[in-house]
Structure formats: structure tokens, C-alpha cells
C-alpha atoms as a PDB file:
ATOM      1  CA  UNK A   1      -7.845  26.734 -11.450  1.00  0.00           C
ATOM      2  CA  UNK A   2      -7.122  25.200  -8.201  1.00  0.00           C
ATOM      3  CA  UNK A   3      -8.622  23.065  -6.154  1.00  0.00           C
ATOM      4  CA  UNK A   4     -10.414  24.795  -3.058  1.00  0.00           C
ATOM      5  CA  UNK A   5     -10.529  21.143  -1.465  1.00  0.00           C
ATOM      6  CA  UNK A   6      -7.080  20.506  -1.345  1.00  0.00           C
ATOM      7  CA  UNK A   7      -4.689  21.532   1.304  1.00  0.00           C
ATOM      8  CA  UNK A   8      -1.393  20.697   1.360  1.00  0.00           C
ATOM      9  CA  UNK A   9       0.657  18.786   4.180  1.00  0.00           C
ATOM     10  CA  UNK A  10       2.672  21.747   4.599  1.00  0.00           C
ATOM     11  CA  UNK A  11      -0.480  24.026   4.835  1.00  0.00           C
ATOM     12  CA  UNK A  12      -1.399  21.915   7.260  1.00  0.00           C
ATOM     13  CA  UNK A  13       1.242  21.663   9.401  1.00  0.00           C
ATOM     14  CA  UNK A  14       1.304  25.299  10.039  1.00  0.00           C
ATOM     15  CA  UNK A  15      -2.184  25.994  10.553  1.00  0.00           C
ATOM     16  CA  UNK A  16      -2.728  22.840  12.939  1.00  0.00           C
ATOM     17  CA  UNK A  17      -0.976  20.889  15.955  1.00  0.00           C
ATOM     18  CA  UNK A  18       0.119  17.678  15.902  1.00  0.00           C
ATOM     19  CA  UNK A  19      -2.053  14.629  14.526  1.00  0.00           C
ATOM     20  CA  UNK A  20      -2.654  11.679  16.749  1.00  0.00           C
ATOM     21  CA  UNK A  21      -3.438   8.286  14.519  1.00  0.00           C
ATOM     22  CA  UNK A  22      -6.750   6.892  15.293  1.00  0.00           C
ATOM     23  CA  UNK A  23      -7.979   4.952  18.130  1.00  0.00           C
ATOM     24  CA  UNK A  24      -8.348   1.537  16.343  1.00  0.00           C
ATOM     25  CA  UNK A  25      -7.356   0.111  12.994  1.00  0.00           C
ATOM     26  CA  UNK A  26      -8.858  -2.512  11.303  1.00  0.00           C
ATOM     27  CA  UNK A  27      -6.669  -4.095   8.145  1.00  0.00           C
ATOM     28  CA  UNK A  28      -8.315  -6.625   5.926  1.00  0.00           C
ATOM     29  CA  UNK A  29      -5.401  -8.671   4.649  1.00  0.00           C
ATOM     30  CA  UNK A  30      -2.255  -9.690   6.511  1.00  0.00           C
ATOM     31  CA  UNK A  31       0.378 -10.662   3.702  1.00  0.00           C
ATOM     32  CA  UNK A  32       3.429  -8.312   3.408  1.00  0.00           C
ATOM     33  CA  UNK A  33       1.321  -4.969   2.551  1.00  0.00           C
ATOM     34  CA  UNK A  34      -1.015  -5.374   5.339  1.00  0.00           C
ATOM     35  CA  UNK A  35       1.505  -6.533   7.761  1.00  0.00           C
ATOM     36  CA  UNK A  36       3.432  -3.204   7.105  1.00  0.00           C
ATOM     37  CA  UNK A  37       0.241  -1.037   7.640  1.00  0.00           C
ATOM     38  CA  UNK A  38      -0.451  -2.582  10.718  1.00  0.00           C
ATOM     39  CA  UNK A  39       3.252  -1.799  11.789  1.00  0.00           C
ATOM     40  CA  UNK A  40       2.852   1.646  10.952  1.00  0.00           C
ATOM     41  CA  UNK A  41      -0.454   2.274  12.991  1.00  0.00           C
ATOM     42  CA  UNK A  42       1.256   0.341  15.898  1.00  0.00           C
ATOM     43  CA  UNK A  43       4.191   2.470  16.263  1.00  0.00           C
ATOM     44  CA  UNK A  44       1.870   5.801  16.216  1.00  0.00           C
ATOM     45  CA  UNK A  45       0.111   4.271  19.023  1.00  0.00           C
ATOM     46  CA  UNK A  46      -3.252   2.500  17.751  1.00  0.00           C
ATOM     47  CA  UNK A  47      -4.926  -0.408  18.213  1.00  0.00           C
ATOM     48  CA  UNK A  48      -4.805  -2.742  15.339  1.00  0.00           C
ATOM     49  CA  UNK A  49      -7.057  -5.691  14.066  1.00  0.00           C
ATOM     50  CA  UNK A  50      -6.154  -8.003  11.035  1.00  0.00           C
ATOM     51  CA  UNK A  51      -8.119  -9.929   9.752  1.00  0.00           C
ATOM     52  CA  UNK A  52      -7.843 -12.859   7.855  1.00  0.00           C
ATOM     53  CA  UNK A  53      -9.356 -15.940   5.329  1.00  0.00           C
ATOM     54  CA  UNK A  54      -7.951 -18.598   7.935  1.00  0.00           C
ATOM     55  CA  UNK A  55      -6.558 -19.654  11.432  1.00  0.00           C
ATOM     56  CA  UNK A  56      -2.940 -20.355   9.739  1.00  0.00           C
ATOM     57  CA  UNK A  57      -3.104 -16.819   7.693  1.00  0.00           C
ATOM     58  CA  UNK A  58      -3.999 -14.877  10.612  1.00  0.00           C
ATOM     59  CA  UNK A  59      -1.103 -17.010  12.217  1.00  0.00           C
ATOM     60  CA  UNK A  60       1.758 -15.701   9.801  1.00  0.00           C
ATOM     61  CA  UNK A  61       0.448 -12.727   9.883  1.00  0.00           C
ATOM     62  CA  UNK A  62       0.980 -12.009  13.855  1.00  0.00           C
ATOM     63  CA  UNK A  63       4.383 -13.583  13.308  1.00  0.00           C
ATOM     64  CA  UNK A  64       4.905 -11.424   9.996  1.00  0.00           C
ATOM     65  CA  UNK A  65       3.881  -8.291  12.271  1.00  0.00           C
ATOM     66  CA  UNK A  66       5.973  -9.378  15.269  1.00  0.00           C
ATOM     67  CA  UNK A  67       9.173  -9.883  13.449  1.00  0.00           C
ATOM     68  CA  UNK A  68       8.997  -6.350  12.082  1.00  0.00           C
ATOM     69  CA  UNK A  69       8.605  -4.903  15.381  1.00  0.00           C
ATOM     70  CA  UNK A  70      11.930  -6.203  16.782  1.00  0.00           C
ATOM     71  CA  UNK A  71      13.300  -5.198  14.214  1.00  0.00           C
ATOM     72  CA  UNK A  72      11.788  -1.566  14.721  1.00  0.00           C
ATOM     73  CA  UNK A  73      13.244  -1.971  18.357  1.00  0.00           C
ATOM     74  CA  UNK A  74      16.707  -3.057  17.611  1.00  0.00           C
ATOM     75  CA  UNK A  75      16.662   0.091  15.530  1.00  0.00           C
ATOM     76  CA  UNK A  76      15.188   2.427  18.380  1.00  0.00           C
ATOM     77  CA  UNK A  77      15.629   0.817  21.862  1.00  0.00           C
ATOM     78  CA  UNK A  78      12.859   3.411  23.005  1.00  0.00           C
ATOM     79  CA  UNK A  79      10.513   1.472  21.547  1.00  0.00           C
ATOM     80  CA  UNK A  80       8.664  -0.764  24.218  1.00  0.00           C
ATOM     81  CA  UNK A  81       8.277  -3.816  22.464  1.00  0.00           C
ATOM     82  CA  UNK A  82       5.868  -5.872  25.094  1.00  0.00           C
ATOM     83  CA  UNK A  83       3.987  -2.681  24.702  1.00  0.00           C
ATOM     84  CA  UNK A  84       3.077  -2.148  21.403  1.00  0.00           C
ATOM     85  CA  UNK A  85       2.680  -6.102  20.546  1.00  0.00           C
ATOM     86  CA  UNK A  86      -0.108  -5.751  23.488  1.00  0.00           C
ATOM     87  CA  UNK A  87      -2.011  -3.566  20.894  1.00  0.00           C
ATOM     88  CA  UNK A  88      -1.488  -6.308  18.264  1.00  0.00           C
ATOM     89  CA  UNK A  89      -5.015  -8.683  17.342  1.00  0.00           C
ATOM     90  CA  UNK A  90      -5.708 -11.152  14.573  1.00  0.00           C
ATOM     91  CA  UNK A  91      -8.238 -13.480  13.257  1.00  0.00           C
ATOM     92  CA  UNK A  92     -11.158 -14.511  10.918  1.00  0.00           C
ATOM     93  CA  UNK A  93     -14.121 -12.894  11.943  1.00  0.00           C
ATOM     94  CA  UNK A  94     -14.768  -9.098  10.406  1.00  0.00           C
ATOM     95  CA  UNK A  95     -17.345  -8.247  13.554  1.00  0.00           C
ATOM     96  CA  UNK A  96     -13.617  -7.589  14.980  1.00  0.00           C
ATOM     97  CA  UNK A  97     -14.032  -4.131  12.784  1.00  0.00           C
ATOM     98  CA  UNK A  98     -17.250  -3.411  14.770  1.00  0.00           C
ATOM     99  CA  UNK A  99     -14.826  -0.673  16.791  1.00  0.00           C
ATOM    100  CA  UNK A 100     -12.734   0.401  14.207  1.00  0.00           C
ATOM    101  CA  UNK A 101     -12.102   4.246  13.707  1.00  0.00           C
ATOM    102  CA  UNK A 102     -10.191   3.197  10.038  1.00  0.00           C
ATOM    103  CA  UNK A 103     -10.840  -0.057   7.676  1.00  0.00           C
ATOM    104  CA  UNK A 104      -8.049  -0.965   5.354  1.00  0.00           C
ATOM    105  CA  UNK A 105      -8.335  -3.606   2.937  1.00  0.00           C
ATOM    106  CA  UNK A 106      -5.360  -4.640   1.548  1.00  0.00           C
ATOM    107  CA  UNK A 107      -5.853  -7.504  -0.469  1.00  0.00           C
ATOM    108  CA  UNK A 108      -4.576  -8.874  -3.995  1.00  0.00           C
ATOM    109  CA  UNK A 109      -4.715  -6.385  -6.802  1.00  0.00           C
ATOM    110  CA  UNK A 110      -7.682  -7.955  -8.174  1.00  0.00           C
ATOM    111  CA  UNK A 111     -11.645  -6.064  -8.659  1.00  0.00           C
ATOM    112  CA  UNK A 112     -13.765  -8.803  -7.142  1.00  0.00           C
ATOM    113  CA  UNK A 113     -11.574  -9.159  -4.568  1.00  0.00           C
ATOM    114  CA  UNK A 114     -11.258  -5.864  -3.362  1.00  0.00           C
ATOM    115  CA  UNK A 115     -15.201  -5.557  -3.953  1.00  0.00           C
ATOM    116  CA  UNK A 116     -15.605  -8.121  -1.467  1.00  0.00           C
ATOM    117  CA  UNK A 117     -13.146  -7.792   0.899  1.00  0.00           C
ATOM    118  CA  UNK A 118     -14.515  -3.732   0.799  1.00  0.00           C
ATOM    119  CA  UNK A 119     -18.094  -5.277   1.012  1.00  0.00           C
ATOM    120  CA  UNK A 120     -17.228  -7.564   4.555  1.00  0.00           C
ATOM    121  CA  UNK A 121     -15.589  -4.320   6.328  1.00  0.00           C
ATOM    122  CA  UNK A 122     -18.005  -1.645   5.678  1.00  0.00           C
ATOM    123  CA  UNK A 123     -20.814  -3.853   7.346  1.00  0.00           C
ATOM    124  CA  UNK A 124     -19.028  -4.838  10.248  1.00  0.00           C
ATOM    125  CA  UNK A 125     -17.706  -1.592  10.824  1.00  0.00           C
ATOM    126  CA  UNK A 126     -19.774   1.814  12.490  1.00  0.00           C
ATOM    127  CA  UNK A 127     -21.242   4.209  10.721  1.00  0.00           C
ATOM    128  CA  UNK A 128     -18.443   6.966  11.870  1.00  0.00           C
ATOM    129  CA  UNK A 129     -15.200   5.097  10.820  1.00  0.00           C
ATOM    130  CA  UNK A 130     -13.258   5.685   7.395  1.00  0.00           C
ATOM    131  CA  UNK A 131     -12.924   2.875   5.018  1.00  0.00           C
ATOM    132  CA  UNK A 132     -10.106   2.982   2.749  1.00  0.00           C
ATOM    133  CA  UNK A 133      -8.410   0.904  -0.034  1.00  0.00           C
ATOM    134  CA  UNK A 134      -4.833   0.614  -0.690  1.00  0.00           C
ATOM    135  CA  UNK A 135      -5.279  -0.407  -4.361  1.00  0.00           C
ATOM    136  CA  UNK A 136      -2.307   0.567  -6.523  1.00  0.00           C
ATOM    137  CA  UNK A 137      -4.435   0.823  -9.656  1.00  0.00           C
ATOM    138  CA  UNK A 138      -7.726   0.137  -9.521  1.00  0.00           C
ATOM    139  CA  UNK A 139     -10.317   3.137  -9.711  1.00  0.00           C
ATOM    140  CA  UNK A 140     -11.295   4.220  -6.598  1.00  0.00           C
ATOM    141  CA  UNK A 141     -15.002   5.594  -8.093  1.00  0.00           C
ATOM    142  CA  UNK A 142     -15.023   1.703  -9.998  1.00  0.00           C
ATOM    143  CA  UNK A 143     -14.580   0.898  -5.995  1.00  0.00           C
ATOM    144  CA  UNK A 144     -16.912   2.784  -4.882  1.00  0.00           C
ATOM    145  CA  UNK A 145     -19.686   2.156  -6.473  1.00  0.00           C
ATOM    146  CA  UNK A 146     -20.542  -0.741  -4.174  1.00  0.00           C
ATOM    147  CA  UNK A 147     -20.295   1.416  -1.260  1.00  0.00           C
ATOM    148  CA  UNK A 148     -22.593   2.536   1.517  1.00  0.00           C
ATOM    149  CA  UNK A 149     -21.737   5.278   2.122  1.00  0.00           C
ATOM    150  CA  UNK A 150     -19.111   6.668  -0.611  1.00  0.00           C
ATOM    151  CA  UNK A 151     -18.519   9.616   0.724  1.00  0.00           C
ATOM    152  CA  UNK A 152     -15.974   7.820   3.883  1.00  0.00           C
ATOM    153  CA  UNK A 153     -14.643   5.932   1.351  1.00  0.00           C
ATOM    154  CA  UNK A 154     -10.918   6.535  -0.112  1.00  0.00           C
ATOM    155  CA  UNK A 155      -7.704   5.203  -1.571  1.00  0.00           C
ATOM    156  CA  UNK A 156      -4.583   4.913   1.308  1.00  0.00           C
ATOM    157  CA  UNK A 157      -2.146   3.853  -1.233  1.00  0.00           C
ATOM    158  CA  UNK A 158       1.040   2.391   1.101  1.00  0.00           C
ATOM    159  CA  UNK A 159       4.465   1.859  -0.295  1.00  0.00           C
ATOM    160  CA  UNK A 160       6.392  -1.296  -0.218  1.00  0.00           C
ATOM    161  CA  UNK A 161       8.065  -1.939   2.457  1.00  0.00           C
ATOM    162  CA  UNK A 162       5.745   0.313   4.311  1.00  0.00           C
ATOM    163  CA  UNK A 163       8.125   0.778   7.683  1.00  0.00           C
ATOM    164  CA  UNK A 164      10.721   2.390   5.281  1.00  0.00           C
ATOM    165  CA  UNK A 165       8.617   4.347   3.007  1.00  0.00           C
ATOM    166  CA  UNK A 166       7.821   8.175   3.779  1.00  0.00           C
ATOM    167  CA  UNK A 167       4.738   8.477   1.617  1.00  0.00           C
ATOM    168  CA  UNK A 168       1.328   7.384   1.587  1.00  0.00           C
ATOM    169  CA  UNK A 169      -0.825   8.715  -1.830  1.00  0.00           C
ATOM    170  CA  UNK A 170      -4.466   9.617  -0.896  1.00  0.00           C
ATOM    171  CA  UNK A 171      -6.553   9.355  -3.683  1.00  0.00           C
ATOM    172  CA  UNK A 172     -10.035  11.198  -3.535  1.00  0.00           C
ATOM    173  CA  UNK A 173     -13.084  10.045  -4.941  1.00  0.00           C
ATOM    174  CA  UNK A 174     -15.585  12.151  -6.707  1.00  0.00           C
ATOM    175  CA  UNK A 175     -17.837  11.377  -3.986  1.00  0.00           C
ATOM    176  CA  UNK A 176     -15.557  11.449  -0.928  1.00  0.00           C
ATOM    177  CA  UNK A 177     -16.164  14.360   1.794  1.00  0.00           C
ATOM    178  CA  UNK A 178     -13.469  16.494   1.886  1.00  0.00           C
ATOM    179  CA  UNK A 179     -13.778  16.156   5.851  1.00  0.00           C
ATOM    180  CA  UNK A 180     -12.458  12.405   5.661  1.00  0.00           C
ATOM    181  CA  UNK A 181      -9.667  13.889   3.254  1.00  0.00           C
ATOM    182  CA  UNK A 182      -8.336  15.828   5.919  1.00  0.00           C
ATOM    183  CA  UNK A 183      -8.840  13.356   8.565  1.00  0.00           C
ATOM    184  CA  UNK A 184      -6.882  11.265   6.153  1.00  0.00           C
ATOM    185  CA  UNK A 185      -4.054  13.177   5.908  1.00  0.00           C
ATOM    186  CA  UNK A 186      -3.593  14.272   9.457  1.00  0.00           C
ATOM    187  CA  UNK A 187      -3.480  10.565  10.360  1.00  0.00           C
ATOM    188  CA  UNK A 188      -0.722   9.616   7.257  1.00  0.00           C
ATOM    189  CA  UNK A 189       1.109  12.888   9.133  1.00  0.00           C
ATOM    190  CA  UNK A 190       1.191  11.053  12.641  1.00  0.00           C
ATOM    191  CA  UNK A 191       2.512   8.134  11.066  1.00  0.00           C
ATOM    192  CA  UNK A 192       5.662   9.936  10.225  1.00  0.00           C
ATOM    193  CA  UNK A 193       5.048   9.956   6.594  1.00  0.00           C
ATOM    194  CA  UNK A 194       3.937  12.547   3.934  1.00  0.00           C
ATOM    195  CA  UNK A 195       0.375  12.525   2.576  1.00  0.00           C
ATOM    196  CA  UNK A 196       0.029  13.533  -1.228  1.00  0.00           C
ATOM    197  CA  UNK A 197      -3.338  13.727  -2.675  1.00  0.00           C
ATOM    198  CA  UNK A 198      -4.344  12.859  -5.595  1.00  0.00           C
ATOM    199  CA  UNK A 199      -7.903  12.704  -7.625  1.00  0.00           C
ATOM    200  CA  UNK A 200      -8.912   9.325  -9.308  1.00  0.00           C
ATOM    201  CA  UNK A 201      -7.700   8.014 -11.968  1.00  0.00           C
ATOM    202  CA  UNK A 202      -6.127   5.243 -13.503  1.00  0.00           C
ATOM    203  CA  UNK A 203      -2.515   4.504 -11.984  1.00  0.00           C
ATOM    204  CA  UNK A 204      -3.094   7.542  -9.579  1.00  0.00           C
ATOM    205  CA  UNK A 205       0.178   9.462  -9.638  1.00  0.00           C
ATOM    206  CA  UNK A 206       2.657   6.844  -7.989  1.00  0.00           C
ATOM    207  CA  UNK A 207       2.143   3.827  -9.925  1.00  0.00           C
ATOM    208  CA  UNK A 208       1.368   5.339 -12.822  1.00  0.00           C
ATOM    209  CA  UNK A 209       4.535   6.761 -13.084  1.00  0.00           C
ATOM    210  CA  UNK A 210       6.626   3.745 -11.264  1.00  0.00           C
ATOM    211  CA  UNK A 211       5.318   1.120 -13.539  1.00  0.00           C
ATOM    212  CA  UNK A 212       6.185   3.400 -16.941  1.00  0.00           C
ATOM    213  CA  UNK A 213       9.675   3.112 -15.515  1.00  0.00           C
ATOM    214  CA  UNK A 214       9.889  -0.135 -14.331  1.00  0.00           C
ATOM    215  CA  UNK A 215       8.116  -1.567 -18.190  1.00  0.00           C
ATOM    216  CA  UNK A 216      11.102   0.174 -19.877  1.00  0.00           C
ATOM    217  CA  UNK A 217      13.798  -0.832 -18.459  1.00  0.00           C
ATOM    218  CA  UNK A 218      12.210  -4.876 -18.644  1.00  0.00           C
ATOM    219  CA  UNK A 219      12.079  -3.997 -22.118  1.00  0.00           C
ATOM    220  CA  UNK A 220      15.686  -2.623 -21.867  1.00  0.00           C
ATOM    221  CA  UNK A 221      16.807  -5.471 -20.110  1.00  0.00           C
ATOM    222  CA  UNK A 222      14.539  -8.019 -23.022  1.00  0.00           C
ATOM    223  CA  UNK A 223      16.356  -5.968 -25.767  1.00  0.00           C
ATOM    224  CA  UNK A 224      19.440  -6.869 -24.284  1.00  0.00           C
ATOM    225  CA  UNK A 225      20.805  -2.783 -23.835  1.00  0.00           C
ATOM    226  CA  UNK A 226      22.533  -3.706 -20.528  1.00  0.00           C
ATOM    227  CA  UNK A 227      22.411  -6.058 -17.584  1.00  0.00           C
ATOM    228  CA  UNK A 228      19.996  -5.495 -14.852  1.00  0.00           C
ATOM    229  CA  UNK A 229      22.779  -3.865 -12.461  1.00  0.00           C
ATOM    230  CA  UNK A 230      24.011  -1.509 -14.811  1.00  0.00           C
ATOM    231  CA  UNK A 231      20.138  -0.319 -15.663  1.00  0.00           C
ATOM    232  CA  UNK A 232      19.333   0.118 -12.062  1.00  0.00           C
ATOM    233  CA  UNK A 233      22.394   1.861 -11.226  1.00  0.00           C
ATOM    234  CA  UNK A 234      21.987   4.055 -14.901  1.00  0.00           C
ATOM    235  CA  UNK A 235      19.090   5.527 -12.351  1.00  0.00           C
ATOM    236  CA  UNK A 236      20.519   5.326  -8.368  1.00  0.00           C
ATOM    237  CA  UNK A 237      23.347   7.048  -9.548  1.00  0.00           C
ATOM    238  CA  UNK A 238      22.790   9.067 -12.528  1.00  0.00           C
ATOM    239  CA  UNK A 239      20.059  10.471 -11.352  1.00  0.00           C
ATOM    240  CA  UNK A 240      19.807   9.242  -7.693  1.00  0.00           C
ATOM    241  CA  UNK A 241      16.466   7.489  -7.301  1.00  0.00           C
ATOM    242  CA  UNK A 242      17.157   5.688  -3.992  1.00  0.00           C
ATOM    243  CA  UNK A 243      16.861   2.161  -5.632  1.00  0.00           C
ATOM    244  CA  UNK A 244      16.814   1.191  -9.391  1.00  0.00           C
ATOM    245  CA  UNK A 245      13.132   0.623 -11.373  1.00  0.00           C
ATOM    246  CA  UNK A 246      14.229  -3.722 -11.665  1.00  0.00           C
ATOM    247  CA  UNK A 247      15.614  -4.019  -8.172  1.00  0.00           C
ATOM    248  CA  UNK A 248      12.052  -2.178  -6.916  1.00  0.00           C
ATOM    249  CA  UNK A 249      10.349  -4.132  -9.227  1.00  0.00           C
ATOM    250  CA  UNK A 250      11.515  -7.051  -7.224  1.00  0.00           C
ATOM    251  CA  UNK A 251      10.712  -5.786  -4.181  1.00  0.00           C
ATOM    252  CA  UNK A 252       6.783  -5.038  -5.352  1.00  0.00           C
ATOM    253  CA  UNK A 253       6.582  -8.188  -6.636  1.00  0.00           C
ATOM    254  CA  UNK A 254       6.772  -9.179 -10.643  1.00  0.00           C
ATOM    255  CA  UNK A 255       3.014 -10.369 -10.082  1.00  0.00           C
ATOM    256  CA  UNK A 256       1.932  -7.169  -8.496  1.00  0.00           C
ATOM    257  CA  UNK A 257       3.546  -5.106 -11.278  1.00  0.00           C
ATOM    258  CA  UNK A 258       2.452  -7.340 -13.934  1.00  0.00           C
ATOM    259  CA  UNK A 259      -1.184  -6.659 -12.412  1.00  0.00           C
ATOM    260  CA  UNK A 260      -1.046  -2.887 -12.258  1.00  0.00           C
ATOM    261  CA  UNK A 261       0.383  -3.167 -15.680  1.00  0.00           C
ATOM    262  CA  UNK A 262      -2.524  -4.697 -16.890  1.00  0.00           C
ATOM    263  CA  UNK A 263      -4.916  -2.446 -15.142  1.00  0.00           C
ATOM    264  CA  UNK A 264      -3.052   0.617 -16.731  1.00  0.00           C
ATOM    265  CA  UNK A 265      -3.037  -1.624 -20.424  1.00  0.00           C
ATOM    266  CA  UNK A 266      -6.794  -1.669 -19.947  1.00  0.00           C
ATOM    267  CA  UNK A 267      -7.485   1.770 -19.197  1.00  0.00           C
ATOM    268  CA  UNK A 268      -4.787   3.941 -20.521  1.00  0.00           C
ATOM    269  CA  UNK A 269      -3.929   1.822 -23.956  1.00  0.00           C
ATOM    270  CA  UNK A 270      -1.094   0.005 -25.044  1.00  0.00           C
ATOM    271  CA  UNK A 271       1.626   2.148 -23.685  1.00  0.00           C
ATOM    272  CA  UNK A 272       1.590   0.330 -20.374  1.00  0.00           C
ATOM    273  CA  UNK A 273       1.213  -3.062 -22.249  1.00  0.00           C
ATOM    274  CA  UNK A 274       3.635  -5.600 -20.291  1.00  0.00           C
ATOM    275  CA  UNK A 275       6.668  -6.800 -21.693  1.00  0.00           C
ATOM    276  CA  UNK A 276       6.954 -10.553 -22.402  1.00  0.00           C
ATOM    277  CA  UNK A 277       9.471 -11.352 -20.152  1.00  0.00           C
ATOM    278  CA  UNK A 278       7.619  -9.752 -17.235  1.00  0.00           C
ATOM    279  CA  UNK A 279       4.739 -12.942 -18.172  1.00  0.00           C
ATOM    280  CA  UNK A 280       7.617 -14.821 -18.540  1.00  0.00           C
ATOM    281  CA  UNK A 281       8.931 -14.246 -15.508  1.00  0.00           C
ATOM    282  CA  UNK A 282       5.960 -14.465 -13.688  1.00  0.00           C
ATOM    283  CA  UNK A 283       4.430 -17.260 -15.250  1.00  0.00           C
ATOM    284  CA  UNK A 284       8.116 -18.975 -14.144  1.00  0.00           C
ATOM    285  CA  UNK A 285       6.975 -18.073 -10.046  1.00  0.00           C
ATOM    286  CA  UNK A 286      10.169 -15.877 -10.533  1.00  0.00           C
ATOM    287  CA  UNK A 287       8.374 -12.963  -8.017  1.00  0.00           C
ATOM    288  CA  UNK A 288      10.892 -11.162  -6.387  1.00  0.00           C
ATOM    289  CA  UNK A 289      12.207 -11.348  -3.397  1.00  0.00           C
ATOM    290  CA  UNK A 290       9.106 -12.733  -1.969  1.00  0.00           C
ATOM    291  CA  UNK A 291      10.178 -16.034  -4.231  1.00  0.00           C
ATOM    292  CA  UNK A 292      13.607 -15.795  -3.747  1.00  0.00           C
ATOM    293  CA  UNK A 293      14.553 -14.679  -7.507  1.00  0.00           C
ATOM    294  CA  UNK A 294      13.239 -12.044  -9.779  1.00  0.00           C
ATOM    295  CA  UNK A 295      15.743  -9.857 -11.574  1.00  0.00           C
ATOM    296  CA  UNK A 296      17.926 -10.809  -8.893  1.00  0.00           C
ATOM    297  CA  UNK A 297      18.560 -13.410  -6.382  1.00  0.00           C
ATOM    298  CA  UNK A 298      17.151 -13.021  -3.058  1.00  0.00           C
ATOM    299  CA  UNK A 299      18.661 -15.053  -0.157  1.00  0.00           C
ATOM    300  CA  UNK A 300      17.459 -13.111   2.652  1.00  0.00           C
ATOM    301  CA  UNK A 301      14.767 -14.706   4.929  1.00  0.00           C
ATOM    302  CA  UNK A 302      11.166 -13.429   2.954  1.00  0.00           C
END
């Protein structure tokens, strides 16, 4: 039986008018996830706050958001650069959020520190705003447990690198309002990408599915069945996935898949169980492109 909740974006889009993003955004976490969410909120026109541990974090962050802007401009020269870094702020102290219409965090894959980071936002922030997680993998009811009020509370699962993805995955809690849902969705929508939504559970669709591909062909590569060019382009071009399962791998981060991996392992059994050259790897500081070498060498500037 279907769900009477769920609407999809292409329901929507004919029975409403266009979606504005909100006013202000507040983003807990300012490495290369949260960098790219704030980018994406900029460009549709909101506010944006990031906050982070230190003076020198919230530092590279503001240059990590800057740099990602030109870059948006020397793609679209309609883009009024001066403009939309005016709607840039950073720093350390969460009563920034006090104004927020949206909270994300988006820190480390890791419980406790989503729990606290989740913890810090929702008290600085008014009653009215949404607070959201972009966990890849963690249980968004685990998450919300610890919430005030669970029913704002959701999973805004962004794609890495977020300027050039088209989805975000909303994942709905059993105790989130279908209301905030919607207002989810309409604000994915006026960021130019496509909202999916999904119901909890572990892995939610995306990386549930991602990381089953990107564990076999580690194992492929570990079992020596072909080089890590030839798996990836088995995939781009055989059955034209835009990049290949190692090559995104490297772009996610070894760590972060590793992570989710674990996560999956935990709840969903030894199918997800990493391969021993992913801890290899990892435990090597061989990352990705954020390192400079993963299953492939990375020279660009990271």
C-alpha cells in the first residue's frame, strides 16, 4: 500500500510554484561536506552561518567556501560574486543559529558526534526552524532520540561534491511531521536539485546501495580480477554510471566509506563487512583525493 505521506517531486512541481530556499542557514561543520552545503544555500539566495570547533577551522572554512564560489562564477558570469560572499558568516559560537530557519550538522560519520553536534544546534536555534542531519548511515530515529522536538528533525543526506550533485535523499523519521517533509523538499527543489525520500533505515537508499558497489569492486581489485581503471570503466562505460564505484570511492573519502561500511556491518550483517585493503588503505592515510592518493593519485589542489 502506499504511502499517503509521500509526494513526489514531480507531484509537486505541478501542483505548486516555485520554492524559494529559506531565509537563513545554519551548518554545523565546515570541512568539504559542509562547505558544499553552504555553497548550495548561497547560490539559491540564503543567508548562511558555519560554525565551527576553532578560530583556524572556521578560517578554512570561509576560504574553502570562497574558493568554490569563483569557481561557480567563472562557470556563470551572472553570478555576482561580492554579492553572494556578503551572505557568507563563520565562527565558534552556536547562539549564531539563534535566527536560523534550517540547522545542518554535518560532522564526522561518528554517533557521539553527531549527538552532540545535533545537541549544540537545536538549543541555540528557535523553536520554528528545521534541524536536519546529513548522516550517510546512521539511523535517523537512533538520532533522534535525543531530540527536542523530533518531529522537525530529519536526514538531508548531500552528495559529494555537493555543487555538482543533483540529488539530496530526505530520510523521514518515524516521528517527523510530514509538514517539515514537504518544507524539506521544496527547499532541496530551489536548490536546483532533486529531493528523494526515503524512510529510515540503515544505509537509507543511496549509501546503502553505493557502498555494496564500491566493497565489491575493493574486493575485485584485492582479488586481483583487474586494475582499478579497467573496474571503474567495466561500470562508466558498460553501463554508464557517470564515474566508476573506486574513483567515487576516492572522492568520498576511503575513511568515510570505511565508516558507513561499518555502520551497515553492524546493522545489516556481514554482507557489508569491509574488505581488508579498504583498513589497509586507510590505516596507510591513503584517503582519497582529500590525501592526495587513494585508488588513484590525486595532484589537484584538495
Amino acid at each position: 500500500m502506499s504511502d499517503p505521506r509521500r509526494v513526489s517531486s514531480s507531484e509537486r512541481r505541478e501542483t505548486k510554484g516555485p520554492d524559494r530556499a529559506p531565509a537563513t542557514v545554519g551548518v554545523l561543520g565546515g570541512g568539504r561536506m559542509g562547505a558544499g552545503i553552504a555553497h548550495a544555500f548561497l547560490l539559491a539566495g540564503s543567508r548562511v552561518t558555519v560554525v565551527e570547533r576553532d578560530a583556524a577551522s572556521a578560517d578554512a572554512a570561509l576560504q574553502r567556501i570562497r574558493e568554490s564560489i569563483r569557481r561557480s562564477v567563472e562557470r556563470d558570469p551572472g553570478l555576482n560574486e561580492v554579492e553572494i560572499t556578503r551572505r557568507i558568516a563563520t565562527g565558534t559560537d552556536i547562539a549564531a543559529f539563534a535566527t536560523v530557519d534550517l540547522s545542518i550538522e554535518a560532522v564526522p560519520e561518528d554517533r557521539a558526534l553527531k549527538d552532540d553536534a545535533l545537541a549544540r544546534a537545536e538549543a541555540a536555534m528557535p523553536e520554528h526552524a528545521i534541524l536536519a542531519s546529513n548522516t550517510s548511515s546512521i539511523s535517523i530515529d537512533d538520532l533522534a532520540a535525543g531530540r527536542l522536538r523530533p518531529e522537525r528533525f530529519l536526514g538531508l543526506h548531500f552528495f559529494n561534491p555537493v555543487p555538482a550533485s543533483a540529488l539530496v535523499e530526505i530520510v523521514r523519521g518515524a516521528a517527523t511531521d510530514a509538514a517539515v517533509v514537504e518544507s524539506a523538499s521544496g527547499w532541496v527543489d530551489a536548490l536546483g536539485k532533486t529531493p528523494i525520500v526515503v524512510s529510515d533505515s540503515p544505509g537509507f537508499a543511496s549509501s546503502r546501495l553505493g557502498v555494496m558497489l564500491g566493497l565489491e569492486a575493493i574486493r575485485m581489485l584485492e582479488e586481483g580480477v583487474a586494475s582499478a581503471a579497467d573496474i571503474d570503466a567495466a561500470m562508466t562505460l558498460g553501463y554508464r554510471h557517470p564515474m566508476g564505484p573506486l574513483r567515487t570511492t576516492d572522492v568520498v573519502g576511503l575513511d568515510v566509506r570505511l565508516g558507513i561500511a561499518e555502520e551497515l556491518e553492524r546493522t545489516l550483517g556481514e554482507r557489508f563487512a569491509p574488505p581488508d585493503l579498504l583498513r589497509r588503505m586507510v590505516a596507510e592515510g591513503k584517503l582519497g583525493r582529500k590525501s592526495g592518493e587513494g585508488f588513484y593519485a590525486w595532484n589537484e589542489e584538495r
